[in-house]
C-alpha atoms as a PDB file:
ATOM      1  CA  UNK A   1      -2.152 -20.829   5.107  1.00  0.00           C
ATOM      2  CA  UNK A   2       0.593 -23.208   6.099  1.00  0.00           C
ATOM      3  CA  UNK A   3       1.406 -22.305  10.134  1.00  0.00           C
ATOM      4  CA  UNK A   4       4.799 -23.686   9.096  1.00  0.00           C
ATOM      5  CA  UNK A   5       5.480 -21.047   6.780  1.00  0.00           C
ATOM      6  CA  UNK A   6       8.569 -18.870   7.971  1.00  0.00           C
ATOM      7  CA  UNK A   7       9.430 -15.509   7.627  1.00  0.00           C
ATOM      8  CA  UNK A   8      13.337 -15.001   7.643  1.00  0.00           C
ATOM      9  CA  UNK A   9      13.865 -11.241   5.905  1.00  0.00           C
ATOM     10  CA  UNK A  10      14.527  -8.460   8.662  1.00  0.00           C
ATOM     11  CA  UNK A  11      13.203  -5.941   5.962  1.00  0.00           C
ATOM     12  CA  UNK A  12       9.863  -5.422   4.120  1.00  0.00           C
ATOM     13  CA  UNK A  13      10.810  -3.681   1.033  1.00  0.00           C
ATOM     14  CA  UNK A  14       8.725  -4.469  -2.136  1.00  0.00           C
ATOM     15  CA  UNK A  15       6.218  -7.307  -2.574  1.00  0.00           C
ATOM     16  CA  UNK A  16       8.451  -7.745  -5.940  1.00  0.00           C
ATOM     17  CA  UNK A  17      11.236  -9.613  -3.649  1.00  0.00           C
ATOM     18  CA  UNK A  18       8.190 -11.744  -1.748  1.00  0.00           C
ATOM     19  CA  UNK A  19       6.988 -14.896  -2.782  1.00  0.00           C
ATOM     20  CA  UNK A  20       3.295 -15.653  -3.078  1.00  0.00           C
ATOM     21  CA  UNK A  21       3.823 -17.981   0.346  1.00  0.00           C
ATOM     22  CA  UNK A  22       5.741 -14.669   2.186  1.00  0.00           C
ATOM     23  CA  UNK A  23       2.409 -12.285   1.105  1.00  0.00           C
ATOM     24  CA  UNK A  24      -0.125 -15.123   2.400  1.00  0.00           C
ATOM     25  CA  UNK A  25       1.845 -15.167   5.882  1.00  0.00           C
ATOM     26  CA  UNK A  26       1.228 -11.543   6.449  1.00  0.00           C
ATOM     27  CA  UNK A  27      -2.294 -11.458   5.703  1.00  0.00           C
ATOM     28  CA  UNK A  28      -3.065 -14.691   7.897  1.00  0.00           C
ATOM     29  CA  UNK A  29      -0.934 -12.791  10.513  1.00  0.00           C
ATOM     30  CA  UNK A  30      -2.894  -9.620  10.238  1.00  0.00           C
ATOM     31  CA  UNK A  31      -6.104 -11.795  10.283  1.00  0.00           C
ATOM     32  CA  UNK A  32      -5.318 -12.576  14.366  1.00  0.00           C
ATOM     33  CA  UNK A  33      -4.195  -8.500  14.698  1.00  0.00           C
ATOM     34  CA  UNK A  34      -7.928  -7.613  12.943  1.00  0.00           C
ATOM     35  CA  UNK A  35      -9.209  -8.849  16.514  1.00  0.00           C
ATOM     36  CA  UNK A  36      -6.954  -6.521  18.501  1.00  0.00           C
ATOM     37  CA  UNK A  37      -8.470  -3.879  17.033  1.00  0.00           C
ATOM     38  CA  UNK A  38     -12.000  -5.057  18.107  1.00  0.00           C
ATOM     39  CA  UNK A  39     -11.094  -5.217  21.621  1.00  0.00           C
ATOM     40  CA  UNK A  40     -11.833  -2.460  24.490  1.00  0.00           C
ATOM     41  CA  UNK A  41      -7.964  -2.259  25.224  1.00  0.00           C
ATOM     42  CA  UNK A  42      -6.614  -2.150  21.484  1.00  0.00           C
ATOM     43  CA  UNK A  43      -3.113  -3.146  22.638  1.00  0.00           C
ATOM     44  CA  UNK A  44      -0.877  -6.736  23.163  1.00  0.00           C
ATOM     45  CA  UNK A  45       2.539  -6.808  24.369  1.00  0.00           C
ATOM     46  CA  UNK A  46       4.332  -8.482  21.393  1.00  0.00           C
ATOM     47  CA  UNK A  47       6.449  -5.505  20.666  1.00  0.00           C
ATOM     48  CA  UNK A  48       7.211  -3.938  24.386  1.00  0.00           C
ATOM     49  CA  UNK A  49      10.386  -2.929  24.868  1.00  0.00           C
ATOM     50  CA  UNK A  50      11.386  -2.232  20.808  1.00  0.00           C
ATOM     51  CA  UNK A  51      11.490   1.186  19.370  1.00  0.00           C
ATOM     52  CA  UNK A  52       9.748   2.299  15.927  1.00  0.00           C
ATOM     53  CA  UNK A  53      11.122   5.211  13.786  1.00  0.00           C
ATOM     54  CA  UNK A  54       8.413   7.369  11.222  1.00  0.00           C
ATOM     55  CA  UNK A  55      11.330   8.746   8.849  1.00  0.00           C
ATOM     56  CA  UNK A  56       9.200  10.425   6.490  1.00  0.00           C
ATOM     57  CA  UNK A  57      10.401  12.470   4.055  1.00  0.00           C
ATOM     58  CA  UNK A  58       6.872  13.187   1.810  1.00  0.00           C
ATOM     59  CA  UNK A  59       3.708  14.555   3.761  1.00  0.00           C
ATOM     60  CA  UNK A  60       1.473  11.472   4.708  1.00  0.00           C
ATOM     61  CA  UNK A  61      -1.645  11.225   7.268  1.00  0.00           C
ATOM     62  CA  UNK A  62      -2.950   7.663   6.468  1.00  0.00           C
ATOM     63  CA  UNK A  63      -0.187   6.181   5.803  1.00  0.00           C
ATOM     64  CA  UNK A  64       2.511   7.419   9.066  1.00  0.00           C
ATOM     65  CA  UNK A  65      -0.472   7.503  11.216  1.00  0.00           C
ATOM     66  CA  UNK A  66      -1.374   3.859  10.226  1.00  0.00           C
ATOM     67  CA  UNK A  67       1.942   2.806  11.031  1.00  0.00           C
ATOM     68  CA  UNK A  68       2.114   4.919  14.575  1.00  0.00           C
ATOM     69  CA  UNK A  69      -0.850   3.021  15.876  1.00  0.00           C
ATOM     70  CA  UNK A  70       0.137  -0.583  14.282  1.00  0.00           C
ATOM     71  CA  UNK A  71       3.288   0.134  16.514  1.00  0.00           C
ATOM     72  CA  UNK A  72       1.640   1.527  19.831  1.00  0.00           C
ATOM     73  CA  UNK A  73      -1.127  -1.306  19.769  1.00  0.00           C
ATOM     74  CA  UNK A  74       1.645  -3.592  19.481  1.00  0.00           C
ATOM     75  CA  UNK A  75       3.196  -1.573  22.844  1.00  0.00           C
ATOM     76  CA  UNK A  76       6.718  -0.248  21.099  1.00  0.00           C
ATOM     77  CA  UNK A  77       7.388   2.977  21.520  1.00  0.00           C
ATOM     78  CA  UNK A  78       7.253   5.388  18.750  1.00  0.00           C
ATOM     79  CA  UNK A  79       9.400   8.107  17.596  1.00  0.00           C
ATOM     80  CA  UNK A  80       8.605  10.535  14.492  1.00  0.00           C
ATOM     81  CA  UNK A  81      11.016  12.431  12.900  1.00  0.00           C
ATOM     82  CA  UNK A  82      10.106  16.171  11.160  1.00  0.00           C
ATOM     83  CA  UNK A  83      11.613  16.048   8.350  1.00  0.00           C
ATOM     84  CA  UNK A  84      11.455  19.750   8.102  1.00  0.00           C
ATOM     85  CA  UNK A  85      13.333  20.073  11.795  1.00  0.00           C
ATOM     86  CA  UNK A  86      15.733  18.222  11.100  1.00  0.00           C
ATOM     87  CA  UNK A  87      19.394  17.405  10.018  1.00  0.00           C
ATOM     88  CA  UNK A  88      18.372  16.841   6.842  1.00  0.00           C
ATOM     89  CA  UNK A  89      17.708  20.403   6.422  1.00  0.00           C
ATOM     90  CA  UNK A  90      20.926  21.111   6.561  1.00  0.00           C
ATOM     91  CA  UNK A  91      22.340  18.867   3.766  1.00  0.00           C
ATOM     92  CA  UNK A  92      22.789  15.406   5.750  1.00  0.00           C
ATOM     93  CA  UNK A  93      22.160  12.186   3.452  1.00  0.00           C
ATOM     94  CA  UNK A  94      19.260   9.206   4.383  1.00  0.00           C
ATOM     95  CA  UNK A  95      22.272   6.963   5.053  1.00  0.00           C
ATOM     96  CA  UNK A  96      23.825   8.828   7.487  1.00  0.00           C
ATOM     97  CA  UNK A  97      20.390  10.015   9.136  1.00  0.00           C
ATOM     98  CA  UNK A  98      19.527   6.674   9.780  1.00  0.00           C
ATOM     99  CA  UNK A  99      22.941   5.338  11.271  1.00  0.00           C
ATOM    100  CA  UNK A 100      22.754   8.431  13.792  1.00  0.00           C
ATOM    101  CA  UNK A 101      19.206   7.210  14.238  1.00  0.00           C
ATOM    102  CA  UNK A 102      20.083   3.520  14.767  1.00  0.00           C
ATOM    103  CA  UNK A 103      22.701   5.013  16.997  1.00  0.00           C
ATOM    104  CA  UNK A 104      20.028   5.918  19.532  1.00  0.00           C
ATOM    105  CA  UNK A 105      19.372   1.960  19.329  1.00  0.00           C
ATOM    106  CA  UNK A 106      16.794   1.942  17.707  1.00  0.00           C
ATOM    107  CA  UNK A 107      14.443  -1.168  16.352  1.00  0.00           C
ATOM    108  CA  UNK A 108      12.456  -0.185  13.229  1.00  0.00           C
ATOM    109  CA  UNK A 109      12.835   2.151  10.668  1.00  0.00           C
ATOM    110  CA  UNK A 110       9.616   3.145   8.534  1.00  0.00           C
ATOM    111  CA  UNK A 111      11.049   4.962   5.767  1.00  0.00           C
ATOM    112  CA  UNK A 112       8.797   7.158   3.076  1.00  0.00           C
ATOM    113  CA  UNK A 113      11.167   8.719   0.232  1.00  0.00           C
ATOM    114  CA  UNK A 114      10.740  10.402  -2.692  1.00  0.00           C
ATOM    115  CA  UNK A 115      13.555   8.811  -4.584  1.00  0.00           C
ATOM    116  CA  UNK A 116      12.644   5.384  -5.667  1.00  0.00           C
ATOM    117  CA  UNK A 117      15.044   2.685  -3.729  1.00  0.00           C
ATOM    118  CA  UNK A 118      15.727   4.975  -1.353  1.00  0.00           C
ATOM    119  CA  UNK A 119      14.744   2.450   1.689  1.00  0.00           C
ATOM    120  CA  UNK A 120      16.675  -0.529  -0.249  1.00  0.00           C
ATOM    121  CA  UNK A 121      19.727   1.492  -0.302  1.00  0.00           C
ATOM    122  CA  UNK A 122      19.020   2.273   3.914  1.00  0.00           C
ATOM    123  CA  UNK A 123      18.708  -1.219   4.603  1.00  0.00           C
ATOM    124  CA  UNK A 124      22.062  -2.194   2.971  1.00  0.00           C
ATOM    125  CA  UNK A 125      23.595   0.562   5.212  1.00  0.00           C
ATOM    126  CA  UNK A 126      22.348  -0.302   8.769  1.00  0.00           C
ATOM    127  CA  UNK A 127      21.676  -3.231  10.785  1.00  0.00           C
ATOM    128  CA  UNK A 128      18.008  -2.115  12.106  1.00  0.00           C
ATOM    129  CA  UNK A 129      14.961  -3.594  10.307  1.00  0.00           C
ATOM    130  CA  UNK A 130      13.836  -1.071   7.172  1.00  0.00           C
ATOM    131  CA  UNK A 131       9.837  -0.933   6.660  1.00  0.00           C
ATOM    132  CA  UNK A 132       9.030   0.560   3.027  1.00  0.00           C
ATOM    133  CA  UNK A 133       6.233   3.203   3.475  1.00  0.00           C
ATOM    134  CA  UNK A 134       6.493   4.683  -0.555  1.00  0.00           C
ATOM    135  CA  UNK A 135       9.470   5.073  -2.590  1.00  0.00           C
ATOM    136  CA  UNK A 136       8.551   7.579  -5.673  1.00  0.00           C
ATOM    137  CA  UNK A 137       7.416   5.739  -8.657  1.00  0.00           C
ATOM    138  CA  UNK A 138       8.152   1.821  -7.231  1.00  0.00           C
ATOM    139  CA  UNK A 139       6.353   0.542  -4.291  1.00  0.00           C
ATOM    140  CA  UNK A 140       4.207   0.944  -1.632  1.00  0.00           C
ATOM    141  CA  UNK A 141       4.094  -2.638  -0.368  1.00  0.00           C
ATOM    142  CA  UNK A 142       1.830  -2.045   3.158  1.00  0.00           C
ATOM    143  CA  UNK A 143      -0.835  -0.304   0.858  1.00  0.00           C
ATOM    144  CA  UNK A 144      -1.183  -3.326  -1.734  1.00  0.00           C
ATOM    145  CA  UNK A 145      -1.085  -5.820   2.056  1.00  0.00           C
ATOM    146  CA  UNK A 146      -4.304  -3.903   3.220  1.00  0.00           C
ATOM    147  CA  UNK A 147      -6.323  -3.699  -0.506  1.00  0.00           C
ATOM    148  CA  UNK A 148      -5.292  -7.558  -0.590  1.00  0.00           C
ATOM    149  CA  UNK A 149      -6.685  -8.285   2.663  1.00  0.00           C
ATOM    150  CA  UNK A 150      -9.514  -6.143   2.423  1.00  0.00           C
ATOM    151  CA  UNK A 151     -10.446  -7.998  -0.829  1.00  0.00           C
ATOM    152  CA  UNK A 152     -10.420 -11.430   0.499  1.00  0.00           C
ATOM    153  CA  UNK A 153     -12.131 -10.234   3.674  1.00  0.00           C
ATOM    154  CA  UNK A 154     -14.411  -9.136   1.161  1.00  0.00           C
ATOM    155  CA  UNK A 155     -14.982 -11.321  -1.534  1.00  0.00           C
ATOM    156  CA  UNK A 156     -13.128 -14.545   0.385  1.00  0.00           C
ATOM    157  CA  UNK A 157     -10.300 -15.321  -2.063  1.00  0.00           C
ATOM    158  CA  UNK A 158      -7.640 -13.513  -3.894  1.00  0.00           C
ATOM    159  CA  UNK A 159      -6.918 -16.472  -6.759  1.00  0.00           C
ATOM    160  CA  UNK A 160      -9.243 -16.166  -9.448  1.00  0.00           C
ATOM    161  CA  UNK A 161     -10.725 -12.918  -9.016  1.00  0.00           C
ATOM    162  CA  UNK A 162     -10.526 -10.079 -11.661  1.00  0.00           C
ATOM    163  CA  UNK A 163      -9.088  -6.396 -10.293  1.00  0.00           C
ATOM    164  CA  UNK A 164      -9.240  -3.302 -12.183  1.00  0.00           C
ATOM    165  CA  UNK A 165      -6.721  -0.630 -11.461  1.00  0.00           C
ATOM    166  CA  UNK A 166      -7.557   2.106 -12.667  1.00  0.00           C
ATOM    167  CA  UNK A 167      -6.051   5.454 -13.203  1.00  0.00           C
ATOM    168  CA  UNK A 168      -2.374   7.172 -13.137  1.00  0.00           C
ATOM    169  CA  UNK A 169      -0.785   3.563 -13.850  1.00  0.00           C
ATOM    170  CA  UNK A 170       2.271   5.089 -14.656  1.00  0.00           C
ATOM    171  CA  UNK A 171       3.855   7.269 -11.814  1.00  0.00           C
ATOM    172  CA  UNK A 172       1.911   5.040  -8.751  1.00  0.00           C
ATOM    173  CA  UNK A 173       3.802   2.860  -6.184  1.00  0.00           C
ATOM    174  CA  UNK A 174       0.666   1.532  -5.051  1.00  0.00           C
ATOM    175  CA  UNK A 175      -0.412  -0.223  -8.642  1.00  0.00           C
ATOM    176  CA  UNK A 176       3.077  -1.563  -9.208  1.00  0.00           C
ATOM    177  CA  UNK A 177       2.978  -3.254  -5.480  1.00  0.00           C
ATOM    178  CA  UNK A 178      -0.979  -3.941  -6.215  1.00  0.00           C
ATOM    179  CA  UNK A 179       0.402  -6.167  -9.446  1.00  0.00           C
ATOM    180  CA  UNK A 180       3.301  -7.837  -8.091  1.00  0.00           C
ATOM    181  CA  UNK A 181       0.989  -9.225  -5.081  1.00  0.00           C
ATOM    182  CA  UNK A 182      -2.038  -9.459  -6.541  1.00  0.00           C
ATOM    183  CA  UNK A 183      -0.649 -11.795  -9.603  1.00  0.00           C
ATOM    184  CA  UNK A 184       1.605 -13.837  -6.930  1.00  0.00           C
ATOM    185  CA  UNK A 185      -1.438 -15.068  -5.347  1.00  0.00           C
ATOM    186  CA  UNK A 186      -3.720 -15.824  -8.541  1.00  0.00           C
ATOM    187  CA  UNK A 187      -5.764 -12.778  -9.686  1.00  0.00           C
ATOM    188  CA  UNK A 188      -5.835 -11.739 -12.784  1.00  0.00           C
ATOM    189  CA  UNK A 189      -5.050  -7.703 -12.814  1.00  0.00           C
ATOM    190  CA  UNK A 190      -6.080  -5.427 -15.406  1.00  0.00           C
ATOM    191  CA  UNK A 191      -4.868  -1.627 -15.543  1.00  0.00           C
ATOM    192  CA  UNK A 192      -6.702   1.052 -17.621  1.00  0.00           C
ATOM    193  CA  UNK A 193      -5.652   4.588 -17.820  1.00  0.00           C
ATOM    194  CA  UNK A 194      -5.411   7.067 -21.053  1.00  0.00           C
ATOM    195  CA  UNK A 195      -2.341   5.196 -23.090  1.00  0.00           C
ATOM    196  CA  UNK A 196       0.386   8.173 -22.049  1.00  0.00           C
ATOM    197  CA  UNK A 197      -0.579   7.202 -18.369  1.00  0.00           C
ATOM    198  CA  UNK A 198       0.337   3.318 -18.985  1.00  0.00           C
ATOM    199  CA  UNK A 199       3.879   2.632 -19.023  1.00  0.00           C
ATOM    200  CA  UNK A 200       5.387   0.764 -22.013  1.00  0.00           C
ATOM    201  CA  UNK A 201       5.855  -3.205 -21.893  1.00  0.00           C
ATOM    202  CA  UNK A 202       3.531  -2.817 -18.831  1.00  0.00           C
ATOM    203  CA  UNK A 203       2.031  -6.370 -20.172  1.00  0.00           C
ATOM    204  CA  UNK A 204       5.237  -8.238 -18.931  1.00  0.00           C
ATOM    205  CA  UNK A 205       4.273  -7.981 -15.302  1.00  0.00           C
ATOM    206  CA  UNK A 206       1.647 -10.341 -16.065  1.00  0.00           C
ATOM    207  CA  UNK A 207      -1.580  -7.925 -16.405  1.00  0.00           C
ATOM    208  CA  UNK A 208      -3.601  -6.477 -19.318  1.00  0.00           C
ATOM    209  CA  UNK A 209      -3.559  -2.964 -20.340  1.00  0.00           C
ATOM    210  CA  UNK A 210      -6.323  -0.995 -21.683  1.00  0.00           C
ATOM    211  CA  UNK A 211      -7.281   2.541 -22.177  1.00  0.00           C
ATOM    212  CA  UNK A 212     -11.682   1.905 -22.416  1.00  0.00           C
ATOM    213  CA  UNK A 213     -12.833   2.262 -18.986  1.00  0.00           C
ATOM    214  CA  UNK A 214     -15.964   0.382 -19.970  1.00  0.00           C
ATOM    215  CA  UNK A 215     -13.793  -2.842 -20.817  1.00  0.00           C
ATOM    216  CA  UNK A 216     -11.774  -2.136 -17.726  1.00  0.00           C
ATOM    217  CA  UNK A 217     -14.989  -2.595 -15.677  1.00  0.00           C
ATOM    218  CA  UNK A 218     -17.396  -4.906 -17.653  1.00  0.00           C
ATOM    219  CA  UNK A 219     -16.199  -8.197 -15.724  1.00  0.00           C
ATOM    220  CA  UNK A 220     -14.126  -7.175 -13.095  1.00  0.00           C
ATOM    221  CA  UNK A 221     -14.880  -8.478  -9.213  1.00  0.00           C
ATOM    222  CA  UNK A 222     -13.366  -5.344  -7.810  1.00  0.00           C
ATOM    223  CA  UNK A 223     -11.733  -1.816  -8.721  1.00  0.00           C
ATOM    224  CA  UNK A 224      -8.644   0.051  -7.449  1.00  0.00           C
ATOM    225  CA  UNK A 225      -9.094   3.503  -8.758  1.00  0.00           C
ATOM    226  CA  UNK A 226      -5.951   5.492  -8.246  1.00  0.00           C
ATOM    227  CA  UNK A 227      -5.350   9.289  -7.760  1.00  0.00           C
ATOM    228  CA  UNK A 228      -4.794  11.110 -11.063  1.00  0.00           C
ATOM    229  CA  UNK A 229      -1.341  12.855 -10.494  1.00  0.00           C
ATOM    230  CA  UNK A 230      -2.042  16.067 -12.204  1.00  0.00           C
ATOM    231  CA  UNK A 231       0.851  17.765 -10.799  1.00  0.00           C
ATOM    232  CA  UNK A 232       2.810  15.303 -13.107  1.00  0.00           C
ATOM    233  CA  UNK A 233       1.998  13.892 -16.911  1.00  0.00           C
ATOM    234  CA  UNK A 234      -1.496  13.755 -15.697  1.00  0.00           C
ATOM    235  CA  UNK A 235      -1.889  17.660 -17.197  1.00  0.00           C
ATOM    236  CA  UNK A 236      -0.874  16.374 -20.670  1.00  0.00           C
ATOM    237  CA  UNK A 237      -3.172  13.972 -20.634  1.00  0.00           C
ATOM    238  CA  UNK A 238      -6.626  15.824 -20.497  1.00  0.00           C
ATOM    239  CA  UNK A 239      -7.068  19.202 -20.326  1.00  0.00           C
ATOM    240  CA  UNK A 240      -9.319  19.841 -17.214  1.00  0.00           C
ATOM    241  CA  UNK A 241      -9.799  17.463 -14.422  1.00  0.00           C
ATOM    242  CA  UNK A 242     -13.625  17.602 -15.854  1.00  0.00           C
ATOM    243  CA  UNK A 243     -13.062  15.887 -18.669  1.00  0.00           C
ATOM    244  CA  UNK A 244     -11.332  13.415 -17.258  1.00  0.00           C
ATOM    245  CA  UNK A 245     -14.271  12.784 -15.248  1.00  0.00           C
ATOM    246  CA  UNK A 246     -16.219  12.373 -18.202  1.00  0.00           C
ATOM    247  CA  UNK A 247     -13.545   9.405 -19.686  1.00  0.00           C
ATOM    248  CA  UNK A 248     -12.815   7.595 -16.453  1.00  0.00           C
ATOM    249  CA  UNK A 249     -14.754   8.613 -13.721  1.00  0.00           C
ATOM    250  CA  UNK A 250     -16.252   6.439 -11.555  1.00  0.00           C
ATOM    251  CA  UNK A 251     -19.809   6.742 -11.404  1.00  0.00           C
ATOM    252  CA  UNK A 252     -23.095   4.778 -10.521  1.00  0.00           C
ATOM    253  CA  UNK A 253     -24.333   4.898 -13.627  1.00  0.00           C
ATOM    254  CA  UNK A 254     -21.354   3.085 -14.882  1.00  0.00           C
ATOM    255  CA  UNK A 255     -21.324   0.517 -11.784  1.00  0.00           C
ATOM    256  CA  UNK A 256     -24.840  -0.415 -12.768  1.00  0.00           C
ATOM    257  CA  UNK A 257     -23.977  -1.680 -16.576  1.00  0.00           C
ATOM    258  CA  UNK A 258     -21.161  -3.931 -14.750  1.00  0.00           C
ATOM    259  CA  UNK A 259     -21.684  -7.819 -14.686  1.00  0.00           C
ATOM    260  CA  UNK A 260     -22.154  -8.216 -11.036  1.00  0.00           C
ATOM    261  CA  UNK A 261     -21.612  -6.013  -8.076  1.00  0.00           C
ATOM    262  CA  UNK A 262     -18.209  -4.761  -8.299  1.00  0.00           C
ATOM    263  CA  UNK A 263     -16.305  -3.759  -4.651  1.00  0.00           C
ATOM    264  CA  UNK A 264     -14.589  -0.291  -4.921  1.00  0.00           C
ATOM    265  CA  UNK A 265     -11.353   0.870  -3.356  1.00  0.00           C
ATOM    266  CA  UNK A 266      -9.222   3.921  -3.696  1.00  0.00           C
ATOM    267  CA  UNK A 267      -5.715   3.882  -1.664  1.00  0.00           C
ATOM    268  CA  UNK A 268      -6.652   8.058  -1.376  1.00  0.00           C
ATOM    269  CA  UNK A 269      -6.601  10.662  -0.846  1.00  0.00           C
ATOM    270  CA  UNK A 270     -10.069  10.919  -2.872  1.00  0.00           C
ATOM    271  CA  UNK A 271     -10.080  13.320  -5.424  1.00  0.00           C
ATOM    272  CA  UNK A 272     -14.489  13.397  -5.715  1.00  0.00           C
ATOM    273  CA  UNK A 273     -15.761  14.259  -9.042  1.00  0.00           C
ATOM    274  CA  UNK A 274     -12.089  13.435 -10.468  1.00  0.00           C
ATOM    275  CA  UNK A 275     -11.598   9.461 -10.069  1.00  0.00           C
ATOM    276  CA  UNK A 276     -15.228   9.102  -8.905  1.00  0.00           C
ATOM    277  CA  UNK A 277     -18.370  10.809  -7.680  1.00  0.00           C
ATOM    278  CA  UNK A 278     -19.418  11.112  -3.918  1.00  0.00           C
ATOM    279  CA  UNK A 279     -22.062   9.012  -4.495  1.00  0.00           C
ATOM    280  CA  UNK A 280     -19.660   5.486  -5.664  1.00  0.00           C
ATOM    281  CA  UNK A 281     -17.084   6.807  -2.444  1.00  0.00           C
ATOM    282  CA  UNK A 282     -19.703   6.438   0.348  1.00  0.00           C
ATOM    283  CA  UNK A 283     -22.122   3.945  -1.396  1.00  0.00           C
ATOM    284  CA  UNK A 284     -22.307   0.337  -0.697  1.00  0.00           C
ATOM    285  CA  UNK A 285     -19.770  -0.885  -2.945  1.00  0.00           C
ATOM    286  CA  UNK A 286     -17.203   1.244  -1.100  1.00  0.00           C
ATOM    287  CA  UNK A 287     -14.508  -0.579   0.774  1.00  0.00           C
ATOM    288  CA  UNK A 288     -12.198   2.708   1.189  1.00  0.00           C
ATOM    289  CA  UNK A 289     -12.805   3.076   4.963  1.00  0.00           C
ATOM    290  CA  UNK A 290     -12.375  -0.520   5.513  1.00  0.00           C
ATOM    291  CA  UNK A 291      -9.048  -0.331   4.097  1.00  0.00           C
ATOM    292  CA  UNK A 292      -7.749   2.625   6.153  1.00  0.00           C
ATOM    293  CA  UNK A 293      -9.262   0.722   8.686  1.00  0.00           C
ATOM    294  CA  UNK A 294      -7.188  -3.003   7.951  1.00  0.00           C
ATOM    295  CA  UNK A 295      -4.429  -0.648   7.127  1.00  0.00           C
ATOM    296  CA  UNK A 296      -3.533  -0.720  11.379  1.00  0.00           C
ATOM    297  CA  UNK A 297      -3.757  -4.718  11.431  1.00  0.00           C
ATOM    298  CA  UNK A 298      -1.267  -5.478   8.346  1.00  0.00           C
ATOM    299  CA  UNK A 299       0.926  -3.027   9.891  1.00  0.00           C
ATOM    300  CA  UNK A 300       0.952  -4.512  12.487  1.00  0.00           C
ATOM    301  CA  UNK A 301       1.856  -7.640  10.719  1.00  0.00           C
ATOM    302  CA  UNK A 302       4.409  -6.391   9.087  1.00  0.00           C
ATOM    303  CA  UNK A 303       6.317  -5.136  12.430  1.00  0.00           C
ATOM    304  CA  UNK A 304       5.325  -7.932  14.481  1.00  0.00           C
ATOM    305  CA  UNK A 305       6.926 -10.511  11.693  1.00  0.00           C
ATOM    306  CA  UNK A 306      10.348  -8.723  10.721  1.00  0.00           C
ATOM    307  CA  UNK A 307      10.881  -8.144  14.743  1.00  0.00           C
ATOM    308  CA  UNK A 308      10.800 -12.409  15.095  1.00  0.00           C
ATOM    309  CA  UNK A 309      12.750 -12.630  12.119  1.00  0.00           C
ATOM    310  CA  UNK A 310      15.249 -10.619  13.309  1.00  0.00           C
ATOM    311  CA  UNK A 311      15.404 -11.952  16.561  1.00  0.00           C
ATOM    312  CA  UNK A 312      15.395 -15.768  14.906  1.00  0.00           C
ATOM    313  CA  UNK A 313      12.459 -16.908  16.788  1.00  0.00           C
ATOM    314  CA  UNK A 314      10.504 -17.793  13.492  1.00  0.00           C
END
């Protein structure tokens, strides 16, 4: 990574608007944060003084959590808002929820929405810096950061490796942010789910599309498995979350008639004996703690960056 490389945007909002040089910054960044998290006293001072909003308006543990720490071992002071106990209850819109919350003078607002652009539209309406934490079906750019930089803390490299993502391709944030970074910085991305699960003209974001988990996994260097959504299409698409096992299912016995040793990740929650057994999510090839784990450290990143940006020391 070039030292030289600068980061100007005050917002993190897709890795869609980042170029491959913008991604490579924040994983060399969170490569120095990694070590704070190592240390007896997990904190540094880079962020004392600045105040971080959780604005979360779907349940989340990993994720909100994640960020609460990234900001507290970075020594800003955190604020989360209950969704549920608050104004917007009581019919108040994001925008104006976060100008009475940049009102309090705020720093950072970490934004989860169910409405896809949802945190683009909050950063065009207030001057604080807007951190994307999941907007419906678009992105979920911190969660790609972390499987990136758990895969080349992994495997050493991003460019030139071959990632499976496999699953409910078409209503997950995390696989569209997985692709846009993922091809940016050289891998080549495949994405297998049954064919009403993959969206239509999914091929022009640069990945191959298949619906045979065995091609999806016969060469690959790693897997993403994703979370089938059965609340949504996933329903329609089997039957019984058995026999979707039985199709897709991550198991050892499939791992073992793979080319070389494959790493595993799932973004989670886990669904076991769904998108893979017990025995694949706790065996060796398993990376999925590791991520929640490098989740704190791009995070951390990811604040620490936008906050020089903003204040035009970069």
């Amino acid at each position: 990574m070039d030292k030289k490389t600068l980061w100007a945007k005050k917002d993190l909002l897709g890795l869609e608007y980042l170029s491959a040089e913008e991604i490579g910054l924040i994983l060399y960044t969170a490569q120095s944060f990694k070590e704070v998290t190592t240390r007896h006293i997990k904190k540094v001072p880079a962020l004392r003084g600045k105040t971080v909003v959780n604005l979360f308006y779907e349940p989340s543990t990993r994720t909100r959590t994640s960020f609460e720490l990234a900001a507290k071992r970075l020594s800003a002071d955190v604020i989360n808002v209950e969704i549920e106990a608050s104004s917007v209850k009581k019919g108040e819109t994001l925008i104006d929820t976060g100008r009475n919350i940049e009102a309090l003078k705020i720093d950072i607002i970490v934004v989860r929405h169910n409405c896809s652009g949802a945190p683009n539209i909050l950063a065009r309406a207030v001057k604080s810096s807007v951190v994307n934490a999941g907007d419906g079906w678009h992105e979920h750019p911190t969660q790609a950061l972390l499987d990136m930089f758990t895969l080349k803390e992994k495997l050493g490299r991003i460019e030139g490796l071959k990632v499976s993502i496999i699953g409910d391709i078409a209503h997950s944030r995390v696989c569209r942010s997985n692709i846009w970074g993922l091809t940016k910085l050289g891998a080549k991305v495949t994405v297998c789910a049954p064919k009403m699960l993959i969206p239509e003209g999914i091929e022009k974001m640069g990945v191959k599309a298949t619906d045979d988990i065995t091609e999806a996994l016969e060469d690959a260097d790693a897997i993403n498995v994703l979370r089938m959504q059965f609340e949504r299409d996933g329903a329609a698409a089997f039957p019984s979350k058995l026999e979707y096992f039985k199709r897709y299912g991550i198991t050892n016995e499939r791992l073992k008639k793979c080319k070389r040793e494959i790493v595993v990740m799932h973004p989670g929650p886990i669904n076991r004996g769904v998108e893979m057994s017990s025995e694949v999510a706790d065996g060796g090839n398993s990376v999925i703690l590791e991520q929640v784990t490098n989740g704190i450290a791009v995070r951390m990143a990811v604040l620490y960056l936008i906050t020089l940006a903003k204040e035009g020391k970069r």
